[in-house]
PDB file of N, CA and C in Angstrom:
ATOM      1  N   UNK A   1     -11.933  -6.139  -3.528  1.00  0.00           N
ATOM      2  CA  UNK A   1     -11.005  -5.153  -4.053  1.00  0.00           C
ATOM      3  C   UNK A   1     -10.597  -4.178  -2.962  1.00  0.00           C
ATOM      4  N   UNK A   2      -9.836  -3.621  -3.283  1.00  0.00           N
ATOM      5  CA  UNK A   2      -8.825  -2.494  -2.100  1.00  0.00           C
ATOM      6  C   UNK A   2      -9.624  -1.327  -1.921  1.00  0.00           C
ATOM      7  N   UNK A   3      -9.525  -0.462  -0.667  1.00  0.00           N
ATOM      8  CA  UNK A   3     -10.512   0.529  -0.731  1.00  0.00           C
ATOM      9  C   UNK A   3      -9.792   1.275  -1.590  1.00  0.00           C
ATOM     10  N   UNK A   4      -8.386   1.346  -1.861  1.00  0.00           N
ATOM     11  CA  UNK A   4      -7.450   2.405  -2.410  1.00  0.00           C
ATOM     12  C   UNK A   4      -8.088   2.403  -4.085  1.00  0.00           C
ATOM     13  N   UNK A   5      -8.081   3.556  -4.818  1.00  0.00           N
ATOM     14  CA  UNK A   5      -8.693   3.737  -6.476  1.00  0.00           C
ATOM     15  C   UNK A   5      -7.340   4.098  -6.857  1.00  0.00           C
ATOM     16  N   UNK A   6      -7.804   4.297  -8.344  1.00  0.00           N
ATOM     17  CA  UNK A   6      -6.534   4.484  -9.196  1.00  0.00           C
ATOM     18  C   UNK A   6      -7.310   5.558  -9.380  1.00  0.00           C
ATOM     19  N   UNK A   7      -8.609   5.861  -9.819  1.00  0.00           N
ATOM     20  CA  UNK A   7      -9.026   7.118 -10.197  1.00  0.00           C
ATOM     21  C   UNK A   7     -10.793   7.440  -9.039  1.00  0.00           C
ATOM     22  N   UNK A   8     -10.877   8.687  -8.856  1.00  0.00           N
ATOM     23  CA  UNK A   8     -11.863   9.076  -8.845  1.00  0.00           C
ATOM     24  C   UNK A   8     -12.493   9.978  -9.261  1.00  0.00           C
ATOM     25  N   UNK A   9     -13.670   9.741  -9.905  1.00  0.00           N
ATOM     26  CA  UNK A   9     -14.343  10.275 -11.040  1.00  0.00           C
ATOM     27  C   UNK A   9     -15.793  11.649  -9.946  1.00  0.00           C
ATOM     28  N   UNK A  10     -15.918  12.554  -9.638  1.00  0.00           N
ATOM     29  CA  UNK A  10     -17.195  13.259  -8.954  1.00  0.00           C
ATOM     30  C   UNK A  10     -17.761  13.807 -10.227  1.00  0.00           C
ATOM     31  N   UNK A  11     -18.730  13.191 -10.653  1.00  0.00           N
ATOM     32  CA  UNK A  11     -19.424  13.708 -11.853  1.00  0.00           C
ATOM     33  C   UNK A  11     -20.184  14.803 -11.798  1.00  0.00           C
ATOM     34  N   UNK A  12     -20.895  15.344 -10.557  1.00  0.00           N
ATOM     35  CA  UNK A  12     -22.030  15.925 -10.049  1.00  0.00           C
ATOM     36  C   UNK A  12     -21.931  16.957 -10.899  1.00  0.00           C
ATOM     37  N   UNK A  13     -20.734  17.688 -11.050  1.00  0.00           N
ATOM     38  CA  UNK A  13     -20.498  19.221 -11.678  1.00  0.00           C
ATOM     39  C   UNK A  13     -20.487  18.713 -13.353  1.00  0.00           C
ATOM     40  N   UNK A  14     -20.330  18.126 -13.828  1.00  0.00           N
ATOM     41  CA  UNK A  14     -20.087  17.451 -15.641  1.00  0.00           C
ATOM     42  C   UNK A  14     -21.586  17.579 -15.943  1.00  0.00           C
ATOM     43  N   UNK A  15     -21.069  17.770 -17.281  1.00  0.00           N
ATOM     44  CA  UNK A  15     -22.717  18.247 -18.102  1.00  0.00           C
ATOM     45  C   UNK A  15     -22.859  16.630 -18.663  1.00  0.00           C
ATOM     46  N   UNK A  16     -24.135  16.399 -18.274  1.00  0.00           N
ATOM     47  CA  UNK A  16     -24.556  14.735 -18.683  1.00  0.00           C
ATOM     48  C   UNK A  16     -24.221  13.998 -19.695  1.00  0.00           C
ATOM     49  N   UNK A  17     -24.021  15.065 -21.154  1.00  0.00           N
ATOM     50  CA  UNK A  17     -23.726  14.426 -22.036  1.00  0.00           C
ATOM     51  C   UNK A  17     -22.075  14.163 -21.763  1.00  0.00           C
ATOM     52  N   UNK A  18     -21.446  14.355 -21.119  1.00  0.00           N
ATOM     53  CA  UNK A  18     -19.959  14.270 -21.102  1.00  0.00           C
ATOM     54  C   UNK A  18     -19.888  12.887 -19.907  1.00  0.00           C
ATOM     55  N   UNK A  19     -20.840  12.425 -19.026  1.00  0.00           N
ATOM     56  CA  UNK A  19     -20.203  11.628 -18.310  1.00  0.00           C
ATOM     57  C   UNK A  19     -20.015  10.261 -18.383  1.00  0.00           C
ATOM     58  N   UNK A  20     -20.945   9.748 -19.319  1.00  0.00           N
ATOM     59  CA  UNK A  20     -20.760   8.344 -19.799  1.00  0.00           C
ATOM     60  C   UNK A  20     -18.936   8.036 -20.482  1.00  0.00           C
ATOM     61  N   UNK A  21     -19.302   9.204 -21.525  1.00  0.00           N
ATOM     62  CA  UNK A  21     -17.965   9.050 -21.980  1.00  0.00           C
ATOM     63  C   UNK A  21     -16.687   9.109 -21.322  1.00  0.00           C
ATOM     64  N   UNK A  22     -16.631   9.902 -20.333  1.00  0.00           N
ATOM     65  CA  UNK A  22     -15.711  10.164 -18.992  1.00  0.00           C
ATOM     66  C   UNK A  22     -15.236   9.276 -18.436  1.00  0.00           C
ATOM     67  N   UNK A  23     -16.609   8.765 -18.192  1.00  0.00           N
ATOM     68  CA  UNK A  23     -16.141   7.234 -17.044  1.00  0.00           C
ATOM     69  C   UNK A  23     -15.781   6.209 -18.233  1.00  0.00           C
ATOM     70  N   UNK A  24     -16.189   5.423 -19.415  1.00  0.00           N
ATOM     71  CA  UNK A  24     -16.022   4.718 -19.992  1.00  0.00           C
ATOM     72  C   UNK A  24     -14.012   5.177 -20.248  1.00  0.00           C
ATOM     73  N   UNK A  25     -13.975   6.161 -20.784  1.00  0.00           N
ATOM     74  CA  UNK A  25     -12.153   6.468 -20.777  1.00  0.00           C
ATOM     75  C   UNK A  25     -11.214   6.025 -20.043  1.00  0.00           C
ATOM     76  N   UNK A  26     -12.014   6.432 -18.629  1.00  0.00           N
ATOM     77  CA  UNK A  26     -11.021   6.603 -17.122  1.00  0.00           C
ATOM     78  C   UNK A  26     -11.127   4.855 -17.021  1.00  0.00           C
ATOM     79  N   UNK A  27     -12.538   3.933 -17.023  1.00  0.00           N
ATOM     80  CA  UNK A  27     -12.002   2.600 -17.226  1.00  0.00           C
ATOM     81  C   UNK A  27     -11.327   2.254 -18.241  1.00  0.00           C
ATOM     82  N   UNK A  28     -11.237   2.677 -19.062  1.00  0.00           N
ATOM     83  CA  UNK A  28     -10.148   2.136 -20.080  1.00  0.00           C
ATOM     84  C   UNK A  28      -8.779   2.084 -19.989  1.00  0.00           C
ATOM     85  N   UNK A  29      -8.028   2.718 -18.757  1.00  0.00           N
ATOM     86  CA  UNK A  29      -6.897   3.379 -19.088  1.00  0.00           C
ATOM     87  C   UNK A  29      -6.759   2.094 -17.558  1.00  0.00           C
ATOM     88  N   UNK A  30      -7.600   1.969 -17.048  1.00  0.00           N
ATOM     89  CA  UNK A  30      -7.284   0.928 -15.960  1.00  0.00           C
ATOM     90  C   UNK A  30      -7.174  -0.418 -15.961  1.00  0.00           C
ATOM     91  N   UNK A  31      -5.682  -0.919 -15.104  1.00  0.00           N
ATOM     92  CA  UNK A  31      -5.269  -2.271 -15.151  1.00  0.00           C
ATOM     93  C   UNK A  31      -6.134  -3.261 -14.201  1.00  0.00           C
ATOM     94  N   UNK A  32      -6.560  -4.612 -15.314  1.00  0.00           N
ATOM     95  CA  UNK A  32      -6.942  -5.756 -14.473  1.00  0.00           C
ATOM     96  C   UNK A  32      -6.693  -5.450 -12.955  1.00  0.00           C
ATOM     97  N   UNK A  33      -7.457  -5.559 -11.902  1.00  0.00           N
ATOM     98  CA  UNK A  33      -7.420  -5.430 -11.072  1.00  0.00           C
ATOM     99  C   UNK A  33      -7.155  -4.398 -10.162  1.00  0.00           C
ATOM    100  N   UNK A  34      -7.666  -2.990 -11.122  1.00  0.00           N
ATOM    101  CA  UNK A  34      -7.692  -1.642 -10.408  1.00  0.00           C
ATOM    102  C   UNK A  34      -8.976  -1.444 -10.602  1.00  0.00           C
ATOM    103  N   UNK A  35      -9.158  -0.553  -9.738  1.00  0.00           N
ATOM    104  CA  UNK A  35     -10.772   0.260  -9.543  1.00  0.00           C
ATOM    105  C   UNK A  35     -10.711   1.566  -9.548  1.00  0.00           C
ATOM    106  N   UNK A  36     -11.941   2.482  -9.996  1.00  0.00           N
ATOM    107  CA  UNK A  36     -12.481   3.582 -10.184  1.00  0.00           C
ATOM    108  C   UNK A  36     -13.594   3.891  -9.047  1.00  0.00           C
ATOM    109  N   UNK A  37     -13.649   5.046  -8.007  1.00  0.00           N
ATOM    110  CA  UNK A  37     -14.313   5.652  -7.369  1.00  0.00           C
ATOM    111  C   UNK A  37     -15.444   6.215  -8.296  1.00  0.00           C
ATOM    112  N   UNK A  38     -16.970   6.166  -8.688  1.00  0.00           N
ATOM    113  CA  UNK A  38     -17.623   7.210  -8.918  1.00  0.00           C
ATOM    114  C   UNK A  38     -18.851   7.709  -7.918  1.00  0.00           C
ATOM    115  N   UNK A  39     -18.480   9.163  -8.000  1.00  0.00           N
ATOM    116  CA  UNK A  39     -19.417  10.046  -7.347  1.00  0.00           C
ATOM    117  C   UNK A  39     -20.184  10.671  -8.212  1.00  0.00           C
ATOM    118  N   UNK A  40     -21.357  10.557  -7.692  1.00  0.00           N
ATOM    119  CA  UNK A  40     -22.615  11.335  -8.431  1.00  0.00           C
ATOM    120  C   UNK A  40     -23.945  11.556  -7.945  1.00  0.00           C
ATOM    121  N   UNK A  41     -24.756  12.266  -8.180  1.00  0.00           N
ATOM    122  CA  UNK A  41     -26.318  12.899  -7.597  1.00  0.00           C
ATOM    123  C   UNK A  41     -27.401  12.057  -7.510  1.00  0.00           C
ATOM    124  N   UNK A  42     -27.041  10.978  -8.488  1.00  0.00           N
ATOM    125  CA  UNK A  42     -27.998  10.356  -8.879  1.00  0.00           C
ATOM    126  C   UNK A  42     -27.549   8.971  -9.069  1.00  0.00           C
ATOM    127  N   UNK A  43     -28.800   7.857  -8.598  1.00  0.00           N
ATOM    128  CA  UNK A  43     -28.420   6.191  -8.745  1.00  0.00           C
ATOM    129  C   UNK A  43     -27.691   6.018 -10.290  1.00  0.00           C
ATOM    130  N   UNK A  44     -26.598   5.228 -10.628  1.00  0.00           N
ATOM    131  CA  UNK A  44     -26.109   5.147 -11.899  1.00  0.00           C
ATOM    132  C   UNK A  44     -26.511   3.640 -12.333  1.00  0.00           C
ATOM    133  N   UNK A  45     -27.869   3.486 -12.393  1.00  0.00           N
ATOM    134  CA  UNK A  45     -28.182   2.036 -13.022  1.00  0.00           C
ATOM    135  C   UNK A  45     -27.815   2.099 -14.570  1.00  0.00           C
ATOM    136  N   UNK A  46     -28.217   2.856 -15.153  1.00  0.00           N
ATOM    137  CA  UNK A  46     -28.002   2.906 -16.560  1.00  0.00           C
ATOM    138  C   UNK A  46     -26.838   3.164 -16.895  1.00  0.00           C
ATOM    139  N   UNK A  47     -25.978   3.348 -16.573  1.00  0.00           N
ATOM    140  CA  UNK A  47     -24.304   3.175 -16.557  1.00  0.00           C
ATOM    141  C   UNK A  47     -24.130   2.133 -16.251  1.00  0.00           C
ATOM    142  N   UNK A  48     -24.426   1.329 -15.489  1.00  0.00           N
ATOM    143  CA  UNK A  48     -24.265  -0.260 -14.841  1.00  0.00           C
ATOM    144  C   UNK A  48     -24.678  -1.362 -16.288  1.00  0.00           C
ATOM    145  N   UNK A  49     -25.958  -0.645 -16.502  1.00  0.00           N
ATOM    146  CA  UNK A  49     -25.966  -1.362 -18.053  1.00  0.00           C
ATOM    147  C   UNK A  49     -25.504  -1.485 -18.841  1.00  0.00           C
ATOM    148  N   UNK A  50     -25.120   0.045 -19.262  1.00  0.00           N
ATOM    149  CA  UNK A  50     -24.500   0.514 -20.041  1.00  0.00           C
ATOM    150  C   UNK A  50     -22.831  -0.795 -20.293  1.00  0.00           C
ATOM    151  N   UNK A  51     -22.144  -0.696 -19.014  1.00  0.00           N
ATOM    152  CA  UNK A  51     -21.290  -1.738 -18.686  1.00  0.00           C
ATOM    153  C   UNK A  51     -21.072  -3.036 -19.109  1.00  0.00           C
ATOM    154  N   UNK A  52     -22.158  -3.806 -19.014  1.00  0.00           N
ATOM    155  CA  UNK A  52     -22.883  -4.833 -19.222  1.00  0.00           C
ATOM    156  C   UNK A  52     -22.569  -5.141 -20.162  1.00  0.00           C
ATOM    157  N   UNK A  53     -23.441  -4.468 -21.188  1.00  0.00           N
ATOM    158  CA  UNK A  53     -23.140  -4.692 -22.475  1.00  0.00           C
ATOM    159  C   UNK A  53     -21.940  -4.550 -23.288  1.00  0.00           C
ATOM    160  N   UNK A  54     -21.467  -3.440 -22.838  1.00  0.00           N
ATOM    161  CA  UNK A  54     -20.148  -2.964 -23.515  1.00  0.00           C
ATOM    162  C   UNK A  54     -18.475  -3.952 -22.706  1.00  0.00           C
ATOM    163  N   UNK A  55     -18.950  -4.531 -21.367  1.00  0.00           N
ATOM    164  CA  UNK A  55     -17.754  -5.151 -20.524  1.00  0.00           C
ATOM    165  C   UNK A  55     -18.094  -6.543 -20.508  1.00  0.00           C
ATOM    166  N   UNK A  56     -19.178  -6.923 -20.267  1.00  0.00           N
ATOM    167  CA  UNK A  56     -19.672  -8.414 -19.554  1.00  0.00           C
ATOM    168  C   UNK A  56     -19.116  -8.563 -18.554  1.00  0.00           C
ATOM    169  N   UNK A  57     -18.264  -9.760 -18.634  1.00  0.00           N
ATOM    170  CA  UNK A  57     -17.937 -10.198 -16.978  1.00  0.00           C
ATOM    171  C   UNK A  57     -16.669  -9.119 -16.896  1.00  0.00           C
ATOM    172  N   UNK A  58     -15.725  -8.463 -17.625  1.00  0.00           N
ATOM    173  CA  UNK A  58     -14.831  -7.628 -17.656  1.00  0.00           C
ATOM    174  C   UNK A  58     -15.031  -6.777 -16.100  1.00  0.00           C
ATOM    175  N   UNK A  59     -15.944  -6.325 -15.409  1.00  0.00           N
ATOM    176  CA  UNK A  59     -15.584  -4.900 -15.236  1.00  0.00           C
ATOM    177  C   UNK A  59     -16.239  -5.653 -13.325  1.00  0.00           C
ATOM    178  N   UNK A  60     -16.091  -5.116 -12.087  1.00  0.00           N
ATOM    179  CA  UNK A  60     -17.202  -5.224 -11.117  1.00  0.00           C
ATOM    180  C   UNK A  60     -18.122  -3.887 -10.803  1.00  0.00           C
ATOM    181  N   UNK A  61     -18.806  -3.800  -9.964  1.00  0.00           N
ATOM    182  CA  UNK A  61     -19.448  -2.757  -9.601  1.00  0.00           C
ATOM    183  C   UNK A  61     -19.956  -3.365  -8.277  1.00  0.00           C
ATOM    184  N   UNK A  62     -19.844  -1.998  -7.402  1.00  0.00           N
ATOM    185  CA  UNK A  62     -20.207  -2.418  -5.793  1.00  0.00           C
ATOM    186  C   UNK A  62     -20.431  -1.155  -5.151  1.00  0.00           C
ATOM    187  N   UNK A  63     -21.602  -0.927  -4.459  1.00  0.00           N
ATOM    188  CA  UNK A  63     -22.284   0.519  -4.073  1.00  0.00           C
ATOM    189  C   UNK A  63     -21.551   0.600  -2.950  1.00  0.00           C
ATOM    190  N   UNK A  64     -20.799   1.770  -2.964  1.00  0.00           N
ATOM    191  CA  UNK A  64     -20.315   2.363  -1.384  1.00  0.00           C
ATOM    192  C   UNK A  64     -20.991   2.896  -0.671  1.00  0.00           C
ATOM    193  N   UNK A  65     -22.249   4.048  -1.153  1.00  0.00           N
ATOM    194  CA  UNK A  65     -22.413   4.837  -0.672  1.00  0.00           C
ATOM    195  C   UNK A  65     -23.814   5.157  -1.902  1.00  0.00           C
ATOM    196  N   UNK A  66     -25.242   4.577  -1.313  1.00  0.00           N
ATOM    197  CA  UNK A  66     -26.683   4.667  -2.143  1.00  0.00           C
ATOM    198  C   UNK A  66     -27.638   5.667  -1.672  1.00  0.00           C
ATOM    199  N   UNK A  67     -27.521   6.947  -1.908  1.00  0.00           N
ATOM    200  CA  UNK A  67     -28.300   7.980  -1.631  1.00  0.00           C
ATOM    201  C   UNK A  67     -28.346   8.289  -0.453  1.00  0.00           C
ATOM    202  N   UNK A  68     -29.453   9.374  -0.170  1.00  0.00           N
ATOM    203  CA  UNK A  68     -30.594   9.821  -1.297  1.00  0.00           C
ATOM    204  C   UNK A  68     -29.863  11.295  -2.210  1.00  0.00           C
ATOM    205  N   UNK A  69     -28.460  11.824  -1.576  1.00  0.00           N
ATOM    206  CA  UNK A  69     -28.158  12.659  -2.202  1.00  0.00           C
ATOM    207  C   UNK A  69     -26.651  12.266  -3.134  1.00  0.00           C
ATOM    208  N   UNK A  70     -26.051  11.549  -2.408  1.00  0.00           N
ATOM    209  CA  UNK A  70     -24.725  10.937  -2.945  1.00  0.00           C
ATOM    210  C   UNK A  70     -24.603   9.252  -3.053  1.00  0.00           C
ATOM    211  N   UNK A  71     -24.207   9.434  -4.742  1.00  0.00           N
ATOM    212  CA  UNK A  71     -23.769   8.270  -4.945  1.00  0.00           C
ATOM    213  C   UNK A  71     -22.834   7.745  -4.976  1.00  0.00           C
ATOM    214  N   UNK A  72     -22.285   6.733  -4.430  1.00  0.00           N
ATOM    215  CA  UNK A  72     -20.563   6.573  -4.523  1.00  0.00           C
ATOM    216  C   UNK A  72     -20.687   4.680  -4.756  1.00  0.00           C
ATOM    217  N   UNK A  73     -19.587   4.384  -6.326  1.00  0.00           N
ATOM    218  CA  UNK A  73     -20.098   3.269  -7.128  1.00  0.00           C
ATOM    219  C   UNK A  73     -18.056   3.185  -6.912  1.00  0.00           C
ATOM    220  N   UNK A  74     -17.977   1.897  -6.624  1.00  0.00           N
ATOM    221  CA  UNK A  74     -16.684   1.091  -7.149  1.00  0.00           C
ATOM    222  C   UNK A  74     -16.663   0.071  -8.046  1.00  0.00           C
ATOM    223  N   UNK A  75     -16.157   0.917  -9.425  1.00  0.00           N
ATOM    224  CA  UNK A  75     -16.157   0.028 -10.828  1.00  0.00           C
ATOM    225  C   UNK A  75     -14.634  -0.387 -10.746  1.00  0.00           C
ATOM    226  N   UNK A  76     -14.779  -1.882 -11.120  1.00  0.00           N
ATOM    227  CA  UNK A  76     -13.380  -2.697 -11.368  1.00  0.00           C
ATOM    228  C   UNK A  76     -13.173  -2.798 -12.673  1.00  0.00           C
ATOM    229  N   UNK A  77     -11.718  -3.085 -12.948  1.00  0.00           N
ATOM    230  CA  UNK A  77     -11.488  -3.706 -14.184  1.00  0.00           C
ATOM    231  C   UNK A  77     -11.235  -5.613 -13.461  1.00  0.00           C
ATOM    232  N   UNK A  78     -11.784  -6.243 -13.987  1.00  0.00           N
ATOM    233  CA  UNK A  78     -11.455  -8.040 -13.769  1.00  0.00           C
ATOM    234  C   UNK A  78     -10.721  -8.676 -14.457  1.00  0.00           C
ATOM    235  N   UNK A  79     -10.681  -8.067 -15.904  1.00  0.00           N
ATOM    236  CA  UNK A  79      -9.914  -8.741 -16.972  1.00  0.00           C
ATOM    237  C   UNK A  79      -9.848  -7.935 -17.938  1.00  0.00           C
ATOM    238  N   UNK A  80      -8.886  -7.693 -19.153  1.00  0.00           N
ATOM    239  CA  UNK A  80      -8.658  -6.663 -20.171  1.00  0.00           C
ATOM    240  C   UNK A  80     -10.255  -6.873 -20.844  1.00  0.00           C
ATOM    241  N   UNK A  81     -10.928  -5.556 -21.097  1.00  0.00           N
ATOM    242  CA  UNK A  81     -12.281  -5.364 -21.648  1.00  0.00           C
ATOM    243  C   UNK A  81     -11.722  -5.011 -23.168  1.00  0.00           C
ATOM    244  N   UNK A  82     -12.843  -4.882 -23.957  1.00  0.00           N
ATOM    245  CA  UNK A  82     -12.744  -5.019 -24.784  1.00  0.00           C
ATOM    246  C   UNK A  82     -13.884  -4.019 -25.017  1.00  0.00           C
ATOM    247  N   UNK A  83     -13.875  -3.105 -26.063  1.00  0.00           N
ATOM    248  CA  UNK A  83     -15.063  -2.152 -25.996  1.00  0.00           C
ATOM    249  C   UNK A  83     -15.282  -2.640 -27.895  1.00  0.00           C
ATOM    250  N   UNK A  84     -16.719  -2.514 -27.917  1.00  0.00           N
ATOM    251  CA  UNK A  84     -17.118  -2.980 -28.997  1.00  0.00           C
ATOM    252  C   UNK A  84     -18.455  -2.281 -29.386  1.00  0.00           C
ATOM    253  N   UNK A  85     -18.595  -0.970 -28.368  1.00  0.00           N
ATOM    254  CA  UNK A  85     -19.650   0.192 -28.393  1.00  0.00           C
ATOM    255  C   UNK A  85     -19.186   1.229 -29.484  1.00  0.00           C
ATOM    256  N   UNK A  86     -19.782   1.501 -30.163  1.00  0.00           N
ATOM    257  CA  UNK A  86     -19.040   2.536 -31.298  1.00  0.00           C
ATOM    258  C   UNK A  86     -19.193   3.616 -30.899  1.00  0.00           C
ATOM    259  N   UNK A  87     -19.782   4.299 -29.940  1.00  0.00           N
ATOM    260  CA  UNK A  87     -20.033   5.603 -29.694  1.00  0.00           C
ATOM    261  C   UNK A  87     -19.367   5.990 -28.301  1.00  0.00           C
ATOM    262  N   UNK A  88     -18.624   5.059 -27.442  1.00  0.00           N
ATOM    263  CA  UNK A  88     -17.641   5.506 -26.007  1.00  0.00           C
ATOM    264  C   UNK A  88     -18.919   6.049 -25.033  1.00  0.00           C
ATOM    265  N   UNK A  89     -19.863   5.284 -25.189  1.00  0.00           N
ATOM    266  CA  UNK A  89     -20.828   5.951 -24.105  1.00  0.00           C
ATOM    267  C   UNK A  89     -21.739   6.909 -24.762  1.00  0.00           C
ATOM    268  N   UNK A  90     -21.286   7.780 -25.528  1.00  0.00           N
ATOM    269  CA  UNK A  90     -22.520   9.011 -26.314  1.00  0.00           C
ATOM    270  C   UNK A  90     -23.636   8.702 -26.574  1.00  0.00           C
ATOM    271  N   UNK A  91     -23.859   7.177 -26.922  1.00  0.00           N
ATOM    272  CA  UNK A  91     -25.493   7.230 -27.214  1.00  0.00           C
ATOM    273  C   UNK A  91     -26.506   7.245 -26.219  1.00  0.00           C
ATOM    274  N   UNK A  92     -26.063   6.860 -25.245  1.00  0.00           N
ATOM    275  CA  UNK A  92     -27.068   6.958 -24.141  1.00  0.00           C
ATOM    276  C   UNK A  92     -26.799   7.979 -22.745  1.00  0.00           C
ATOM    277  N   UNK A  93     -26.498   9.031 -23.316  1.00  0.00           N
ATOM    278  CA  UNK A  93     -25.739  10.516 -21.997  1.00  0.00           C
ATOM    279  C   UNK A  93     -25.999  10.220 -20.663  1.00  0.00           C
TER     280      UNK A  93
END
């Protein structure tokens, strides 16, 4: 994928319960074959899961940038996703 994003997301300052849902939006609004920059404090494995389940093969993910203070994650869209999570990320902040 292109280094160029359609969006970048710096979560660091967002109150936790707001960022799942954040990022799940900002991929939503993105076309097959665009990507999302995220920045954040902390490793985002459980967002990666989170993904998983809610995207399957839909979405990529590829570490730019793995600590120990900044995280920087390039999430793709691969193919139109389909969200089938009832809560947009909220259940797991």
């Amino acid at each position: 994928m292109s280094a160029e994003f359609a969006a970048t997301l710096d979560i660091r300052q967002i109150a936790p319960h707001q960022r799942h849902p954040m990022i799940f939006n900002s991929f939503e609004t993105l076309q097959p074959g665009q990507s999302l920059q995220l920045i954040n404090d902390h490793d985002p494995k459980p967002l990666y899961e989170q993904f998983q389940i809610r995207s399957g093969d839909a979405f990529s993910w590829a570490y730019l940038e793995a600590g120990p203070e900044v995280w920087r994650v390039q999430i793709g869209k691969t193919t139109a996703a389909t969200s089938d999570c009832c809560s947009g990320g909220a259940c797991c902040g």
